[in-house]
Protein backbone atom coordinates (compact mmCIF):
# COMPACT_ATOMS: atom_id res chain seq x y z
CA UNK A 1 21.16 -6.41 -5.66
CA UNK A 2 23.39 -5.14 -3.13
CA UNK A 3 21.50 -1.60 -2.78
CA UNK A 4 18.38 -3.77 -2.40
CA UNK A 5 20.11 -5.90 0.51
CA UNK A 6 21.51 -2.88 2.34
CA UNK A 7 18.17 -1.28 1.78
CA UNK A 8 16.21 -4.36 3.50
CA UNK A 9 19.00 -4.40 6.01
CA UNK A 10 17.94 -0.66 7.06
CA UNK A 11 14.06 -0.99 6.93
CA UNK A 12 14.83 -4.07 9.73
CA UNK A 13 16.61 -2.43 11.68
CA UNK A 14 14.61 0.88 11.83
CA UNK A 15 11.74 -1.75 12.56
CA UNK A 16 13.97 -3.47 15.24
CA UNK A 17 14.23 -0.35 16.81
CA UNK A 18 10.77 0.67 16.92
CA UNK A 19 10.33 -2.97 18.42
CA UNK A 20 12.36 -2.34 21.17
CA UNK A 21 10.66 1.29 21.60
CA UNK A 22 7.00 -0.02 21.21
CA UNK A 23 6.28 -3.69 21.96
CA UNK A 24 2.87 -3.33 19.55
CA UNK A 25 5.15 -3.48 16.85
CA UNK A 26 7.81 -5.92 17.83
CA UNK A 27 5.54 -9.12 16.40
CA UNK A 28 5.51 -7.13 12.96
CA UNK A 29 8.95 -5.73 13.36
CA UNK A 30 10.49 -9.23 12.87
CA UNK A 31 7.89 -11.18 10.52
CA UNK A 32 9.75 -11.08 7.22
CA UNK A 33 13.29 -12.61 9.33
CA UNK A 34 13.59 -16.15 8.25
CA UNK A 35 14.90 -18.66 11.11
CA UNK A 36 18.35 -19.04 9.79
CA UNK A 37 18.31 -15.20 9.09
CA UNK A 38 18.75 -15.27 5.02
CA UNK A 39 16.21 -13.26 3.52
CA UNK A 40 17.07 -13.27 0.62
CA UNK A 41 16.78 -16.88 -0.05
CA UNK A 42 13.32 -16.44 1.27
CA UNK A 43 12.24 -13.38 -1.53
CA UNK A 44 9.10 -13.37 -3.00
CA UNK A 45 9.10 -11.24 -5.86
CA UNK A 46 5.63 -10.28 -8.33
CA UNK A 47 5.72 -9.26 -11.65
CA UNK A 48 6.08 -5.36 -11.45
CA UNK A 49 5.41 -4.81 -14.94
CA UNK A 50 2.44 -6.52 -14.86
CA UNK A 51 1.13 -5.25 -11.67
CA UNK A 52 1.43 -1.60 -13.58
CA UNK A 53 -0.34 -2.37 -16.19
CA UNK A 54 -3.10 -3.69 -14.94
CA UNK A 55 -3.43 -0.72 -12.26
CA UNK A 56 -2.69 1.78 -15.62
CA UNK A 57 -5.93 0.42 -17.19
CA UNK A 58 -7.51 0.53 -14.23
CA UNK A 59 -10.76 1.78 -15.59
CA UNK A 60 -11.57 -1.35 -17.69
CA UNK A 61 -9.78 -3.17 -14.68
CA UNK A 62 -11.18 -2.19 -11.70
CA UNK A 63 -14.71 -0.79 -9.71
CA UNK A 64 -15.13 3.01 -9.41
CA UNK A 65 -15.11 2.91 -5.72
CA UNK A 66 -15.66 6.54 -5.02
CA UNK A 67 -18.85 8.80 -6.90
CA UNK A 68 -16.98 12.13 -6.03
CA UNK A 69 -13.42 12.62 -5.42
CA UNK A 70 -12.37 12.72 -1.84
CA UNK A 71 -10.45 15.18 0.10
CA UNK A 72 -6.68 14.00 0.42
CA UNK A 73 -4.44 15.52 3.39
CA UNK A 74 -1.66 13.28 2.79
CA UNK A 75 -0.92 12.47 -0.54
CA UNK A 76 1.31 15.51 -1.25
CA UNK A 77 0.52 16.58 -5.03
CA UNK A 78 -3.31 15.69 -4.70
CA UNK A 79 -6.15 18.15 -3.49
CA UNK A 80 -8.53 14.98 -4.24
CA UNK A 81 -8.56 11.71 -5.02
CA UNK A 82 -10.82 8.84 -6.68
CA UNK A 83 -10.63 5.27 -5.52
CA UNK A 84 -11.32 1.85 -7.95
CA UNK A 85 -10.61 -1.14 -6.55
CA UNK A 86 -10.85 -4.68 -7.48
CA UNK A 87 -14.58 -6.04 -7.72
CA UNK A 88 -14.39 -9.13 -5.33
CA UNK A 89 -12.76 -6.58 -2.77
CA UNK A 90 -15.10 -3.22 -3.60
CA UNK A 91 -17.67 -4.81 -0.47
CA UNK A 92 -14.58 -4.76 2.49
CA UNK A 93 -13.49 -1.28 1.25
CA UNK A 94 -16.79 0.26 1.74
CA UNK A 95 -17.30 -1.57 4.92
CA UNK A 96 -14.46 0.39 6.59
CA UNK A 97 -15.99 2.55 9.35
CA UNK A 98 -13.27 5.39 10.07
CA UNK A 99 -14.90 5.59 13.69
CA UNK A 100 -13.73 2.25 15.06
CA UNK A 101 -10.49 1.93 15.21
CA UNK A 102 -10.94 -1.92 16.89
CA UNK A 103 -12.68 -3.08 13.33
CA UNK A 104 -10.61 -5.43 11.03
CA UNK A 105 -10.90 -5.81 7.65
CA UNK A 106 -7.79 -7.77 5.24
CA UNK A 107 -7.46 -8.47 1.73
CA UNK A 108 -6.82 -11.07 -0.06
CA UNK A 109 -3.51 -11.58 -2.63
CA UNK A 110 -4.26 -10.19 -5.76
CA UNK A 111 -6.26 -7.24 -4.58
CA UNK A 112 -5.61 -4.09 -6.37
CA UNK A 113 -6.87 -0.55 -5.39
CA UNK A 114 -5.65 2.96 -7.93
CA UNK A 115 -6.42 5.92 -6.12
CA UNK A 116 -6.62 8.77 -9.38
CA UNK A 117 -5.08 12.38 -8.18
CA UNK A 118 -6.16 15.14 -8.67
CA UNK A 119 -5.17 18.89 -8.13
CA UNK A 120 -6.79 21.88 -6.58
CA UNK A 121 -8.69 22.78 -9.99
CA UNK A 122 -9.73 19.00 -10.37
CA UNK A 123 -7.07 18.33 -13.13
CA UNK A 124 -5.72 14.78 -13.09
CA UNK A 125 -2.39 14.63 -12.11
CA UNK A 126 -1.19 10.92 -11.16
CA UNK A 127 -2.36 7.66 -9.90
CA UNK A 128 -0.95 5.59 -7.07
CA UNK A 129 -1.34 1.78 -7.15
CA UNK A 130 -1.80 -0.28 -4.13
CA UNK A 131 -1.10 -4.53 -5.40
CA UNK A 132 -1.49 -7.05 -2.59
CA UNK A 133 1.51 -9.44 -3.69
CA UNK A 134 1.87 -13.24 -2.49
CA UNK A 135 2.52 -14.10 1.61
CA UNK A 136 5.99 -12.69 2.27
CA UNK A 137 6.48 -10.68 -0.48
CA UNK A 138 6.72 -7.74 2.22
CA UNK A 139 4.79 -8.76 5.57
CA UNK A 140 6.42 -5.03 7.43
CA UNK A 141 3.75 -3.61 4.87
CA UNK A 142 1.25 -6.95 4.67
CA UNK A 143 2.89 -7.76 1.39
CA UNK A 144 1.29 -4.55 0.15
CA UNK A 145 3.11 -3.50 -3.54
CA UNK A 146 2.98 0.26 -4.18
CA UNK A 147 3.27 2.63 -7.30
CA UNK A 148 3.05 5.90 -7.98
CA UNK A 149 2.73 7.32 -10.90
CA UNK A 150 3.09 11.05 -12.46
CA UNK A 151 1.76 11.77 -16.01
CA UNK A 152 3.43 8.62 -17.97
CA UNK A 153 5.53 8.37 -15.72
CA UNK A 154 6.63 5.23 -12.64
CA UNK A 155 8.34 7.56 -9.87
CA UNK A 156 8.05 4.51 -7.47
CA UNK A 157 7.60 1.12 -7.22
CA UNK A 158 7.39 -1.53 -5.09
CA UNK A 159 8.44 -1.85 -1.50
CA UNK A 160 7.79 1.98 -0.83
CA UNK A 161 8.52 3.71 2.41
CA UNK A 162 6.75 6.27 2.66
CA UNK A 163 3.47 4.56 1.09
CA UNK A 164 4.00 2.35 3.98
CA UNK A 165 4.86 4.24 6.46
CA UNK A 166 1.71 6.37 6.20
CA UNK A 167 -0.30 3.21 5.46
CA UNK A 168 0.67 1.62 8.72
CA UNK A 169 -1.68 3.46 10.96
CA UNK A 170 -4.68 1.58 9.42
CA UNK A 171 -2.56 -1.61 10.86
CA UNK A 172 -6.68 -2.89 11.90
CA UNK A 173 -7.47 -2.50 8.01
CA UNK A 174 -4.51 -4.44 6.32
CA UNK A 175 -3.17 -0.91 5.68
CA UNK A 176 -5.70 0.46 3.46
CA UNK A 177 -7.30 3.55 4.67
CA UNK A 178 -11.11 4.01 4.13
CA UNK A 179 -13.35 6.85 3.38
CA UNK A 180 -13.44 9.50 6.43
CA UNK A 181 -9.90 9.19 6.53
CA UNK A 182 -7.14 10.78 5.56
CA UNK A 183 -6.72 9.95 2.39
């Protein structure tokens, strides 16, 4: 509890800062404050466990979203990756043009995208799990839940940095990156 406070306490600030460098950001920089400043009385949690297994069985779950796997530049143990999504949201993934950077597209809660990972010799190597949780749950990433996952194994999850952090330059797209892209 407290590691999660000072952690919360850090990600505003840094976001404070980047406020005060970049005015573009200072309306999202301070979304998640509440007026009398207690955020924590504010927290809107999901059900992590639940959220994981749906996006583990994502192939009864979910729509392939991809025929082929794409090329990933950013997703550090993946050569390639494949992309289901959930059905009522498969239509505004595939309408994201990687040329215009003025297009917006959001989601709605409940969305759920698994992007499968592959290697350089097309062996399967993890999944990571995108989960749009309820309003506030974490508006500095548009309430955006993340997982990723190695083998069996959960090596994140939840509010993750650097899932974010990357995600945030498709700001226009709700922070989900479309084909064309970097993956």
């Amino acid at each position: 509890m407290i590691i999660s406070s000072m952690r919360r306490l850090c990600v505003r600030l840094s976001f404070g800062l980047v406020a005060a460098c970049d005015p573009d950001h200072a309306e999202r920089a301070g979304a998640d404050s509440g007026e009398d400043g207690n955020d924590e009385a504010q927290a809107v949690e999901i059900d992590e466990d639940e959220v994981l297994a749906a996006g583990m069985d994502y192939a009864s779950q979910l729509e392939q979203l991809s025929d082929t796997p794409e090329v990933s530049e950013t997703h550090s143990d993946a050569a390639s990756v494949m992309v289901w999504g959930s059905a009522d949201a498969a239509k505004r993934f595939l309408s994201i043009d990687p040329m215009d950077p003025t297009q917006e597209v959001t989601f709605e809660e409940g969305t759920m995208f698994v992007k499968e990972h592959f290697d350089a010799a097309g062996a399967k190597v993890g999944l990571t799990i995108m989960y749009k949780g309820p309003e506030g749950y974490d508006s500095a990433a548009r309430d955006w839940f993340w997982a990723r996952v190695r083998g069996n194994e959960v090596t994140h999850r939840g509010r993750v940095d650097f899932c974010s952090d990357c995600h945030e330059a498709a700001h226009n797209t709700d922070f989900v990156v479309g084909f064309g892209k970097s993956q």
